[in-house]
C-alpha atoms as a PDB file:
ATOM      1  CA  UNK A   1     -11.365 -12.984  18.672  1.00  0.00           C
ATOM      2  CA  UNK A   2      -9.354 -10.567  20.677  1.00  0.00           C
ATOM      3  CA  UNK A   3      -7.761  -8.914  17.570  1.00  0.00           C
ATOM      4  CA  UNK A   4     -11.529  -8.300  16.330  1.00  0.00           C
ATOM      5  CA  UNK A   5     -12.560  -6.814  19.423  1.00  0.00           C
ATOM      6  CA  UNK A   6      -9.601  -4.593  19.186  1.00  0.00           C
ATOM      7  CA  UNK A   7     -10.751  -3.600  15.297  1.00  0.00           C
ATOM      8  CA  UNK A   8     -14.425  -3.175  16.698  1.00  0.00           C
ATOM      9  CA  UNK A   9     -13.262  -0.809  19.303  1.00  0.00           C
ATOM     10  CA  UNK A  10     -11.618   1.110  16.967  1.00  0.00           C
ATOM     11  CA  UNK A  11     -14.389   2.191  14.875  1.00  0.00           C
ATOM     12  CA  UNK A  12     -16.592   5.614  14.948  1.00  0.00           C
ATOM     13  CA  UNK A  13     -19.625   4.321  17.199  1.00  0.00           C
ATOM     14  CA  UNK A  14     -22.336   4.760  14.384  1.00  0.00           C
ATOM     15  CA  UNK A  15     -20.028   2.796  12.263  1.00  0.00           C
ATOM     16  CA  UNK A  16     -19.901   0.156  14.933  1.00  0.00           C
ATOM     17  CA  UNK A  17     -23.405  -0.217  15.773  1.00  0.00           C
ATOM     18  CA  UNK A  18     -24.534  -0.506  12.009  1.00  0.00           C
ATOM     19  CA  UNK A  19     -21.980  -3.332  11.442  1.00  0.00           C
ATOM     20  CA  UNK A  20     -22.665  -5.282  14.409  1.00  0.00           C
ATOM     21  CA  UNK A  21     -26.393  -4.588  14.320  1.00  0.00           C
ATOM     22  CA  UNK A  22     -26.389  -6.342  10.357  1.00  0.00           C
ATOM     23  CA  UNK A  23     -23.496  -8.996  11.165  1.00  0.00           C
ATOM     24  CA  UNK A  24     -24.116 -10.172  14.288  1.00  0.00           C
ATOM     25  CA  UNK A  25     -27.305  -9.368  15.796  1.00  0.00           C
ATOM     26  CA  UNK A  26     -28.864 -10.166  12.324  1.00  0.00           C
ATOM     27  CA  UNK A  27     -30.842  -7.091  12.198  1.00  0.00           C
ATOM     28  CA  UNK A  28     -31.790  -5.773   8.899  1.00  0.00           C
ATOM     29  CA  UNK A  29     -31.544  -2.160   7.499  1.00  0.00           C
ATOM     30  CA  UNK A  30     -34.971  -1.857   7.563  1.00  0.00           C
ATOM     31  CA  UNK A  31     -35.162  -2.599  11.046  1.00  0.00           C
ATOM     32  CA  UNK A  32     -32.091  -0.680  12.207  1.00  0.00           C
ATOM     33  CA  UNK A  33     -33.693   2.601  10.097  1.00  0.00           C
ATOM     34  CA  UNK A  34     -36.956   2.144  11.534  1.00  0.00           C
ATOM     35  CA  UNK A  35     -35.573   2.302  15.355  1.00  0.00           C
ATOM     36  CA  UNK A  36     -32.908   4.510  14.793  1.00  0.00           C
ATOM     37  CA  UNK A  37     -34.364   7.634  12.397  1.00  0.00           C
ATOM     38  CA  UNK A  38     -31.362   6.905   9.939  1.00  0.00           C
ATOM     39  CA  UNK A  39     -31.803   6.530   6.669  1.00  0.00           C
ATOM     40  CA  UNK A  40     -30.891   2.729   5.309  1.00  0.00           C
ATOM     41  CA  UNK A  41     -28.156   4.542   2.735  1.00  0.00           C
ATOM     42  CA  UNK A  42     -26.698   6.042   5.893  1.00  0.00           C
ATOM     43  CA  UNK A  43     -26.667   2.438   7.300  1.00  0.00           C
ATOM     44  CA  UNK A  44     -25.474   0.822   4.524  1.00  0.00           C
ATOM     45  CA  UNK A  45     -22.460   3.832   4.167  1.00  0.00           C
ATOM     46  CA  UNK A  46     -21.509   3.313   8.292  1.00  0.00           C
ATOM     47  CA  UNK A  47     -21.361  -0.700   7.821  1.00  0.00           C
ATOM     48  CA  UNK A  48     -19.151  -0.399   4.606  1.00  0.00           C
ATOM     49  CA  UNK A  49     -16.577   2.002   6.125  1.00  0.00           C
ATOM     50  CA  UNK A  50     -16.672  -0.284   9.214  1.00  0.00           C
ATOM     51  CA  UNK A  51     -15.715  -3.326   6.836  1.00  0.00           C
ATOM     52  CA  UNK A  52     -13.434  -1.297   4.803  1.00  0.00           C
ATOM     53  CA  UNK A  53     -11.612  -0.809   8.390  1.00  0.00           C
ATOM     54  CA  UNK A  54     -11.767  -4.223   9.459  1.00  0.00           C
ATOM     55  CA  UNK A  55     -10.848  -5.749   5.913  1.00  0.00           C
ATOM     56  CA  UNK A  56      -7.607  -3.469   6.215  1.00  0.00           C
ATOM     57  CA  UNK A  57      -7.058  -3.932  10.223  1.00  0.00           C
ATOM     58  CA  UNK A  58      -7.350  -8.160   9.914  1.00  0.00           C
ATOM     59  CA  UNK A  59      -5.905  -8.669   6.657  1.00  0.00           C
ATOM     60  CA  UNK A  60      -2.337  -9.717   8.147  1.00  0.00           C
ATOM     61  CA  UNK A  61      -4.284 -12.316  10.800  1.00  0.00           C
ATOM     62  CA  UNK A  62      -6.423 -13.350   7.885  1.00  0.00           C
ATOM     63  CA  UNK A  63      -3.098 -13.924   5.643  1.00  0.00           C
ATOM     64  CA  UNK A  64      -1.590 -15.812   8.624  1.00  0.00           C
ATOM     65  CA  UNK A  65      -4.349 -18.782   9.128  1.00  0.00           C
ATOM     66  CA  UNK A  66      -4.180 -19.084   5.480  1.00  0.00           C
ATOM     67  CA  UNK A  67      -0.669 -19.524   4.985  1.00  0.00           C
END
């Protein structure tokens, strides 16, 4: 968990909120557009840069538990 707090940290902040909004608040797009102002495209963009990072960050952890 501390290695994906690390990764979360890292992000740009719009990136961050967008994929923790989705992932693990369980907000949807529609949701986080309508309180935010920002397009759901712009949403969707943020969250899969953010995963893109996080894929590439975790991938040696990931590779280790399934060893």
């Amino acid at each position: 968990m501390a290695e994906l707090t690390h990764a979360l940290d890292e992000l740009p902040q719009a990136q961050r909120d967008a994929f923790i909004g989705h992932e693990i608040d369980g907000r949807s797009f529609k949701d986080m557009a309508a309180a935010t102002g920002v397009p759901v495209n712009t949403l969707l963009a943020r969250k899969r840069y953010a995963v893109l990072h996080l894929r590439a960050r975790l991938q040696t952890i990931h590779d280790e538990f399934n060893l």
